[in-house]
N, C-alpha and C. Protein backbone atom coordinates (compact mmCIF):
# COMPACT_ATOMS: atom_id res chain seq x y z
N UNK A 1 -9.52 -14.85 29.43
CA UNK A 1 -8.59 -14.17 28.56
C UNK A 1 -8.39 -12.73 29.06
N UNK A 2 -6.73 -12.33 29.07
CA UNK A 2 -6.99 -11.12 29.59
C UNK A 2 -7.39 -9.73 28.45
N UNK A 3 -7.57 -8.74 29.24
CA UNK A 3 -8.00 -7.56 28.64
C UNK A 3 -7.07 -6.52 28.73
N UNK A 4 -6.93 -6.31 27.51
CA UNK A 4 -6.07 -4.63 27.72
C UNK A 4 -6.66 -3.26 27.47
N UNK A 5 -6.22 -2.24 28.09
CA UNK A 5 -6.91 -1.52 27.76
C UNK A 5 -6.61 -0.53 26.41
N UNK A 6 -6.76 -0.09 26.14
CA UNK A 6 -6.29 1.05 24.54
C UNK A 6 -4.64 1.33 25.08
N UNK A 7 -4.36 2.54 26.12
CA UNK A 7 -3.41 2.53 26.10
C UNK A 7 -2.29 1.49 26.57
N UNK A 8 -2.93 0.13 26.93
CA UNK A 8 -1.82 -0.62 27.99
C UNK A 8 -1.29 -1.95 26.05
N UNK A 9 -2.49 -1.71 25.34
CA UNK A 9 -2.49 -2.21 23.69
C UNK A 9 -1.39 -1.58 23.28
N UNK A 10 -1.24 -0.35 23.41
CA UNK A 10 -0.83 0.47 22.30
C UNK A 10 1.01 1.18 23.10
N UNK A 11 0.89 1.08 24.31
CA UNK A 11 2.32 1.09 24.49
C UNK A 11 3.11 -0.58 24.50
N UNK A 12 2.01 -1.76 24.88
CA UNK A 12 2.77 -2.69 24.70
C UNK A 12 3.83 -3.08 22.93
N UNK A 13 2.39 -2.59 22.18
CA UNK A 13 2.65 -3.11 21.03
C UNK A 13 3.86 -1.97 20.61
N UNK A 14 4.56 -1.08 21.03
CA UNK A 14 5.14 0.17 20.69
C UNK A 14 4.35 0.86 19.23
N UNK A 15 2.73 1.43 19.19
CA UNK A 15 2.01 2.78 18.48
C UNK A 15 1.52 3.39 19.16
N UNK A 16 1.03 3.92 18.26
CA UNK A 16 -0.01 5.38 19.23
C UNK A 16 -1.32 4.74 19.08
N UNK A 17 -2.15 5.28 20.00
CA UNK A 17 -3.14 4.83 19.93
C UNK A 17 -4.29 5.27 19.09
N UNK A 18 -4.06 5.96 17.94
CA UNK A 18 -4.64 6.25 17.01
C UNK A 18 -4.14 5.56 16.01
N UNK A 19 -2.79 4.73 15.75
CA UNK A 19 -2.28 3.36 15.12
C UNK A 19 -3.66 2.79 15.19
N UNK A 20 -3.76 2.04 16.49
CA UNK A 20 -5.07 1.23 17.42
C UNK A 20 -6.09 0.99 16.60
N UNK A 21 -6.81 2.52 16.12
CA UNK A 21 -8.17 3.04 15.90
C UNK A 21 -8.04 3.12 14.69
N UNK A 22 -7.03 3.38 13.78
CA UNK A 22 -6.68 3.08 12.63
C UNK A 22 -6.82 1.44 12.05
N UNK A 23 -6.31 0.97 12.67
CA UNK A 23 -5.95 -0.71 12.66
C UNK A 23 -7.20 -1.39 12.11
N UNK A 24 -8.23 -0.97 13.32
CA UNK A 24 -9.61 -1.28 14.26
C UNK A 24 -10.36 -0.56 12.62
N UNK A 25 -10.34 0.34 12.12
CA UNK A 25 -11.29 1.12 11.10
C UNK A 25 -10.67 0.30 9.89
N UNK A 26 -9.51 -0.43 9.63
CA UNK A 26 -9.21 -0.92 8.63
C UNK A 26 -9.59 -2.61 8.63
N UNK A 27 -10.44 -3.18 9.90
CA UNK A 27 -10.55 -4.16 10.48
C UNK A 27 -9.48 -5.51 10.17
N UNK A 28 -8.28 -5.12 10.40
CA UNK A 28 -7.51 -5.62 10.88
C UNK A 28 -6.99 -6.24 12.38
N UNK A 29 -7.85 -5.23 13.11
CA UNK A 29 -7.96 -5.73 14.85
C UNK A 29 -9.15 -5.45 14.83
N UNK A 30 -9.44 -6.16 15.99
CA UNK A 30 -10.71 -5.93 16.85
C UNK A 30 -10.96 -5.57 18.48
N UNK A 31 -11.79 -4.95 19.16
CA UNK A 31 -11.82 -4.45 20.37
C UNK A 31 -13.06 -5.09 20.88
N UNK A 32 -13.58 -4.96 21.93
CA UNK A 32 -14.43 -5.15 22.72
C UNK A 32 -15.10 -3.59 23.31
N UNK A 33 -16.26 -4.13 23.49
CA UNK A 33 -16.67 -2.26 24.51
C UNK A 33 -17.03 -2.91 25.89
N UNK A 34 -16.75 -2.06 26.99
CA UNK A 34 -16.92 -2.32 28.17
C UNK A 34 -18.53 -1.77 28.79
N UNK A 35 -19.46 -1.32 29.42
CA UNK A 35 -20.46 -1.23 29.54
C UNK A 35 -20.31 0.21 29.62
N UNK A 36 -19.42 0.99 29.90
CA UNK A 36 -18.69 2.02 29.86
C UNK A 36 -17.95 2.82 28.17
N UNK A 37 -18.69 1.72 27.36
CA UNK A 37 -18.28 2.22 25.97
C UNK A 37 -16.37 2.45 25.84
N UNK A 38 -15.39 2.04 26.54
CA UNK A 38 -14.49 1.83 26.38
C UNK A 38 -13.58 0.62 25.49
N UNK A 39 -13.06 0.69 24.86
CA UNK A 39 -12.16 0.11 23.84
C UNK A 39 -11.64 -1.12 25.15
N UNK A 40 -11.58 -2.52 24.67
CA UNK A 40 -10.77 -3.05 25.39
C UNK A 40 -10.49 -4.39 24.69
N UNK A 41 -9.01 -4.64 24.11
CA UNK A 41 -8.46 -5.73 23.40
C UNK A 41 -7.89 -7.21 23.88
N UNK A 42 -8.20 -8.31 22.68
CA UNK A 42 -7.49 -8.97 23.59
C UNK A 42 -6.03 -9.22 23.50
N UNK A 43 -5.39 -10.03 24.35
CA UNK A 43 -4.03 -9.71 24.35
C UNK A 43 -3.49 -10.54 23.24
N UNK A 44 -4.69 -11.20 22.28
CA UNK A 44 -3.95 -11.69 20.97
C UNK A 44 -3.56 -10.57 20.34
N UNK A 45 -4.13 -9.38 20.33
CA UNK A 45 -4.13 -8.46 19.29
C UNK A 45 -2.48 -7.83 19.36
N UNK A 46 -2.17 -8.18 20.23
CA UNK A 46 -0.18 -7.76 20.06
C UNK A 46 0.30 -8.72 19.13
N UNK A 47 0.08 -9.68 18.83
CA UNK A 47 0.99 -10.68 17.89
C UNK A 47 0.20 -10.40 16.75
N UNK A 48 -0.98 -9.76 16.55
CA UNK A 48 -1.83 -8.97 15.04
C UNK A 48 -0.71 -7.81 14.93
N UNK A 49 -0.66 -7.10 15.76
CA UNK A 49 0.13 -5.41 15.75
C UNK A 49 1.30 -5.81 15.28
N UNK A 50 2.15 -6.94 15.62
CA UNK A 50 3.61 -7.34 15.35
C UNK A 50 3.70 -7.31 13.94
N UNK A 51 2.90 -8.39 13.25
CA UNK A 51 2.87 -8.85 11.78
C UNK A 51 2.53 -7.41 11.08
N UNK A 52 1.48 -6.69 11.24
CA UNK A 52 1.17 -5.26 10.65
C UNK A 52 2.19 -4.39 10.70
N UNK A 53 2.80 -4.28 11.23
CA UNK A 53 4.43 -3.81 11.66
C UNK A 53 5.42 -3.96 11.10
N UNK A 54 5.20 -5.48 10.64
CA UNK A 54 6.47 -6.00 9.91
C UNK A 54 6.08 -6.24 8.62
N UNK A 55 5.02 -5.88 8.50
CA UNK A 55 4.52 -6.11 6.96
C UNK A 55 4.25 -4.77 6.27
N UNK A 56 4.06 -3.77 7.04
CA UNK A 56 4.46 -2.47 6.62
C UNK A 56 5.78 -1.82 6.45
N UNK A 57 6.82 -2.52 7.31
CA UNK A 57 8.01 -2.06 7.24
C UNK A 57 8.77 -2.74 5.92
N UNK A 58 8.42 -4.05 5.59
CA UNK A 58 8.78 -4.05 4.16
C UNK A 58 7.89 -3.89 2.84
N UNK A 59 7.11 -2.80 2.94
CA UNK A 59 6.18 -2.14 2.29
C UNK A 59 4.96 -3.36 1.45
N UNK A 60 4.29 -4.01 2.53
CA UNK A 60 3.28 -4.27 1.76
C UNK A 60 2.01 -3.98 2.42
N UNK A 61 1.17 -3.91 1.80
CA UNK A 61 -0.16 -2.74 1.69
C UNK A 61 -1.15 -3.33 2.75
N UNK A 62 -1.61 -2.41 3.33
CA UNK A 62 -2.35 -2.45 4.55
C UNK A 62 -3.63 -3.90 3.94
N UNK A 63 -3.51 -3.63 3.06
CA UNK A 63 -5.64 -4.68 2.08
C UNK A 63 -4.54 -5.84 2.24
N UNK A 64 -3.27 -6.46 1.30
CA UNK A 64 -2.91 -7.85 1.77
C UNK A 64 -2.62 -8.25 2.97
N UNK A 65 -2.42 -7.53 4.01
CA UNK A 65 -2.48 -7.93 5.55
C UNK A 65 -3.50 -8.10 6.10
N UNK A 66 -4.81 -7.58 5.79
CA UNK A 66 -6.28 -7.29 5.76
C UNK A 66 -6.57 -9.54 5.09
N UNK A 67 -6.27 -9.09 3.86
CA UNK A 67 -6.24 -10.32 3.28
C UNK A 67 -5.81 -11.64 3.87
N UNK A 68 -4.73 -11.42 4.56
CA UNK A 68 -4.37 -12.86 5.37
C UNK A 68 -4.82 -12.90 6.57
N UNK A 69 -4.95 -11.80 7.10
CA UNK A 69 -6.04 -12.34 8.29
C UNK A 69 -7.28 -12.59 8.17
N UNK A 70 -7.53 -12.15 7.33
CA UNK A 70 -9.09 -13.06 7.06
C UNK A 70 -9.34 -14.76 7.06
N UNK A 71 -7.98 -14.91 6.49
CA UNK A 71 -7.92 -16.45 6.89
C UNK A 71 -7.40 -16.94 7.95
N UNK A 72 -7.00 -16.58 9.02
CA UNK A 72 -6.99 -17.29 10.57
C UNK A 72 -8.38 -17.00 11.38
N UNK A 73 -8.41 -17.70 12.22
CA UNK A 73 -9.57 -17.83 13.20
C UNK A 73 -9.04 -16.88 13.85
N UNK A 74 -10.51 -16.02 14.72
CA UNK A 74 -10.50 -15.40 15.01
C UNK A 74 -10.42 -16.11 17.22
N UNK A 75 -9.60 -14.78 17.46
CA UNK A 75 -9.87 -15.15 18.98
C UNK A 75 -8.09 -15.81 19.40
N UNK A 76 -7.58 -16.19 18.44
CA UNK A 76 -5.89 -16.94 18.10
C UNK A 76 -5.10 -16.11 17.54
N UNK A 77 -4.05 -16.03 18.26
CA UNK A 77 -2.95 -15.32 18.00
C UNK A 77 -2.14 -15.43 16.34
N UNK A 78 -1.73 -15.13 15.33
CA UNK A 78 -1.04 -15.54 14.29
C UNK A 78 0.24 -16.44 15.01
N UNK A 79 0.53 -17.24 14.33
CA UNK A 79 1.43 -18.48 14.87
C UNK A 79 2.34 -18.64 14.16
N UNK A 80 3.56 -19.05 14.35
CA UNK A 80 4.50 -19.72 13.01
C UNK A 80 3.89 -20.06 12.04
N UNK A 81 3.39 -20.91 11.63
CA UNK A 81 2.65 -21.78 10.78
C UNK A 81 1.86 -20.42 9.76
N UNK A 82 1.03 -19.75 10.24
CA UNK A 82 0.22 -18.70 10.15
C UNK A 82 1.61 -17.64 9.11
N UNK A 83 2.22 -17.05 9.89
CA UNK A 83 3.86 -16.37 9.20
C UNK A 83 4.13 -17.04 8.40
N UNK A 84 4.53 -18.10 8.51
CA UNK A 84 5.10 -19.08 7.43
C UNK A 84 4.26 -18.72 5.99
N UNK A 85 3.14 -18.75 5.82
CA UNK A 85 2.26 -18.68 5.11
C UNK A 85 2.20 -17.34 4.55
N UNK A 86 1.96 -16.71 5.47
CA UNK A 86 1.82 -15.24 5.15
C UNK A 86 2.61 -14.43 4.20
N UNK A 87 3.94 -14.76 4.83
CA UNK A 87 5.21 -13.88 4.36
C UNK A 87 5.42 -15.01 2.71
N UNK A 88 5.32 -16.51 2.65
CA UNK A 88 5.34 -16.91 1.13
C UNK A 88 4.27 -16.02 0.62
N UNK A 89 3.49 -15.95 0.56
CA UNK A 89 2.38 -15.14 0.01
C UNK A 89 3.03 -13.72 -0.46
N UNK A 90 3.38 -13.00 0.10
CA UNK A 90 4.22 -11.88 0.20
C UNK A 90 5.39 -11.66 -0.43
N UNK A 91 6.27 -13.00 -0.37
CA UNK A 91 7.42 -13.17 -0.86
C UNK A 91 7.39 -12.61 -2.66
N UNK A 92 6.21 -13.36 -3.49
CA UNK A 92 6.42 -12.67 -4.81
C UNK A 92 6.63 -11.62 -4.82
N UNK A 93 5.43 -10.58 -4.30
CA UNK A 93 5.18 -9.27 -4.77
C UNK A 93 6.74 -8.41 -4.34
N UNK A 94 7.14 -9.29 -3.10
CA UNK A 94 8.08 -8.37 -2.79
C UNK A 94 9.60 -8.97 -3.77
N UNK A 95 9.20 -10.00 -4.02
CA UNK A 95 10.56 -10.08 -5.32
C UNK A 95 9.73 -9.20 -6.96
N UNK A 96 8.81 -9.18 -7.29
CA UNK A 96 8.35 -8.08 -8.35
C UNK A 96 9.07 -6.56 -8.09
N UNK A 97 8.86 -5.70 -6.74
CA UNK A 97 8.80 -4.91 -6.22
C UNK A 97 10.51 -4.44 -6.20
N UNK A 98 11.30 -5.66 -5.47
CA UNK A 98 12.76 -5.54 -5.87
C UNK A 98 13.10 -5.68 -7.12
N UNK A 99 12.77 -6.54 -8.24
CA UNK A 99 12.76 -6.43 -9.61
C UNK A 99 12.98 -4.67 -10.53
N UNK A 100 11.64 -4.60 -9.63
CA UNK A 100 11.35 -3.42 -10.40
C UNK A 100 12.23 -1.70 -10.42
N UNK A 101 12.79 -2.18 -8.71
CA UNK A 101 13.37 -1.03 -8.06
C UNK A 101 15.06 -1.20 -8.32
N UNK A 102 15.33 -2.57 -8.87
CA UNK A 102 16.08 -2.94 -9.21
C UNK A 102 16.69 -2.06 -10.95
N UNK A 103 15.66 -2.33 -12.03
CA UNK A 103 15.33 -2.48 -13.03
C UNK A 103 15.70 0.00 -13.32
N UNK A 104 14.88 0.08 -11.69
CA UNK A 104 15.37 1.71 -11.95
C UNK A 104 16.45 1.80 -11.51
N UNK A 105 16.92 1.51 -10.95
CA UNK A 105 17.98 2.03 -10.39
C UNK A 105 19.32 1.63 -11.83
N UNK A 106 19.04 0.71 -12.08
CA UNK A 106 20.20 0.44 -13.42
C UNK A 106 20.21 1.60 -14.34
N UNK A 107 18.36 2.02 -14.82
CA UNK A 107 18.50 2.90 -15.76
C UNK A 107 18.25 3.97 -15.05
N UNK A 108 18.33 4.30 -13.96
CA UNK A 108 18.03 5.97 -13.48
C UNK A 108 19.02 7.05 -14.01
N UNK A 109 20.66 6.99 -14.42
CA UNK A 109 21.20 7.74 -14.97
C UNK A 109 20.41 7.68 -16.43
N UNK A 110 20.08 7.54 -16.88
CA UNK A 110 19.50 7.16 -18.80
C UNK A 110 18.51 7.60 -18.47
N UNK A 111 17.77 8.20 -17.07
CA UNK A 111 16.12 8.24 -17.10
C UNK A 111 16.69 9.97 -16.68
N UNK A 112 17.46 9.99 -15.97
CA UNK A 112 18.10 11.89 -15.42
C UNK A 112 18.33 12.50 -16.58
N UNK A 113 19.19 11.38 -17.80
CA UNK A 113 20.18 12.39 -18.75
C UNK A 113 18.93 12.81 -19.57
N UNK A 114 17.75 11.89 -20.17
CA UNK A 114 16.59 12.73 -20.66
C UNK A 114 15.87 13.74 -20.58
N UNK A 115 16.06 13.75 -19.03
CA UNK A 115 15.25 14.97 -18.30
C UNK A 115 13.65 14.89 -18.63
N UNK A 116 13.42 14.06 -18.72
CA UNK A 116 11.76 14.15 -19.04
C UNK A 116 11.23 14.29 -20.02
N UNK A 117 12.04 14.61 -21.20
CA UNK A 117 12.01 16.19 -22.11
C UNK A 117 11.30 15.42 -23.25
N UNK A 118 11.42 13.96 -23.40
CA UNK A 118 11.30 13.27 -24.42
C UNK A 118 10.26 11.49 -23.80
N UNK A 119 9.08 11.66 -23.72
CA UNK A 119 8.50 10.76 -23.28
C UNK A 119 8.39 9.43 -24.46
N UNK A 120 8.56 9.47 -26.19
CA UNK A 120 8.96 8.94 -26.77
C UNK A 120 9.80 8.19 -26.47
N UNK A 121 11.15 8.55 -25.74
CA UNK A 121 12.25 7.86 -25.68
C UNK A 121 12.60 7.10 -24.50
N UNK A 122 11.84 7.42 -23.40
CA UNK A 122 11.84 7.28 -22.14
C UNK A 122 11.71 5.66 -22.23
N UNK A 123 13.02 5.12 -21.47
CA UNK A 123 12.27 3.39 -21.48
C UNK A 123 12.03 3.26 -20.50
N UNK A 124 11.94 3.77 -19.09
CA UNK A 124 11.46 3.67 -18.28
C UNK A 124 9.68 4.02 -17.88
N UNK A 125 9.29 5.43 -18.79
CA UNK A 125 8.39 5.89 -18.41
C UNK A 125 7.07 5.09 -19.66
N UNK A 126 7.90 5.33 -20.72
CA UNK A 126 7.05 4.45 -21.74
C UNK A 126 7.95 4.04 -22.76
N UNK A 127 8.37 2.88 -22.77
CA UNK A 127 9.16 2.17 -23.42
C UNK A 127 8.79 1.46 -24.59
N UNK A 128 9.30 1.84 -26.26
CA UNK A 128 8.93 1.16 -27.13
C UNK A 128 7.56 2.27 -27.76
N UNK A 129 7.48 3.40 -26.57
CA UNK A 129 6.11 4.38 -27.08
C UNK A 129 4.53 3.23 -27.07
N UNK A 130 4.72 2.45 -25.91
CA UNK A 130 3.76 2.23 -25.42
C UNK A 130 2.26 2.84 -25.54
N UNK A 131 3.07 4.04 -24.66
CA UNK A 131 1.49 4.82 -24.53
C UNK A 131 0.96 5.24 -25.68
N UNK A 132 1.95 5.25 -26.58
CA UNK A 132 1.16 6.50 -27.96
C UNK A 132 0.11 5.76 -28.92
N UNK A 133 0.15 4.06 -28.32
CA UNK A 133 -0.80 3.58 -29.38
C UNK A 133 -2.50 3.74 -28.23
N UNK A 134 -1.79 4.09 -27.19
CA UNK A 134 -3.52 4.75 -26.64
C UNK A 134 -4.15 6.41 -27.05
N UNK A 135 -3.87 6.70 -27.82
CA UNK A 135 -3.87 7.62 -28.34
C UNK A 135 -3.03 9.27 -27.47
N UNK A 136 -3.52 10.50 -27.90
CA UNK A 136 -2.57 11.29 -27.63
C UNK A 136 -2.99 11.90 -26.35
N UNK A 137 -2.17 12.67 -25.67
CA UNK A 137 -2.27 13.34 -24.50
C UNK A 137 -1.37 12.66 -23.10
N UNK A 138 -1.81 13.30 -22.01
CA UNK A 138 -0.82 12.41 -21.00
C UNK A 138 -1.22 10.99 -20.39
N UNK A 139 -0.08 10.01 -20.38
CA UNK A 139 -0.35 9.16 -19.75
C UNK A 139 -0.01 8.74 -18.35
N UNK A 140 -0.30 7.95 -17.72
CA UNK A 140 -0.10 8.17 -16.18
C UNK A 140 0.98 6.61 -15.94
N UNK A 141 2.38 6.78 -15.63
CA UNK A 141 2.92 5.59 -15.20
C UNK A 141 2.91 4.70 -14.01
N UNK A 142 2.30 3.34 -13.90
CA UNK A 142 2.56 2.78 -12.85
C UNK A 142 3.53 2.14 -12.44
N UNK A 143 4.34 1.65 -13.06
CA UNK A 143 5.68 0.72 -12.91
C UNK A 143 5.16 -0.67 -13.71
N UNK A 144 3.74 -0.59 -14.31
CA UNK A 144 3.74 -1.63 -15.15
C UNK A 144 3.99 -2.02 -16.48
């Protein structure tokens, strides 16, 4: 199997090579050390870098990419089959996610004309006065 080295990894895959070491600390990839204590990958780890790439670019979180590779064997490239899987998995959160961004964008004029001013009324921020049956002070919104 061949070997790459950090930078021959990290310009193939188009990152930096602190992407790499990032990746590697989030154990999402893995490296090899040479007897020389040098970083050296295998050339599966470009079709790992691809999917992390494309799974960040439509914003999902470094831990569920973490998460699906935990379930392929290690030493094997992610495969169709592997994607196939992956991205259904993915597919909800990212229809929740459009839902939701959806859901502001309808009321974002109704969320501007308040100005903040009135968290009672806010149906976006707490709708129905949610928060006030947790008693008083600030509450923190997640989009849930």
């Amino acid at each position: 199997m061949r070997e790459l080295s950090v930078g021959e990894a990290a310009r193939r895959a188009g990152v930096a090579v602190s992407a790499l070491h990032f990746y590697e600390r989030k154990g999402l990839i893995h490296s090899l050390r040479t007897s020389g204590n040098q970083r050296r990958y295998a050339a599966d780890v470009l079709r790992r870098i691809a999917v992390i790439r494309v799974a960040q670019r439509v914003g999902i979180p470094l831990e569920a990419v973490g998460k699906a590779f935990a379930s392929l064997p290690q030493g094997r490239p992610p495969d169709k089959d592997d994607w196939a899987a992956m991205s259904a998995t993915w597919r909800e959160e990212l229809e929740q996610r459009i839902a939701q961004l959806s859901h502001l964008k309808d009321r974002l004029t109704d969320c501007i004309g308040c100005g903040c001013l009135s968290l009672t009324a806010c149906s976006l921020a707490n709708p129905g006065d949610a928060l006030g049956a947790e008693g008083g002070g600030p509450r923190r919104w997640t989009g849930d």
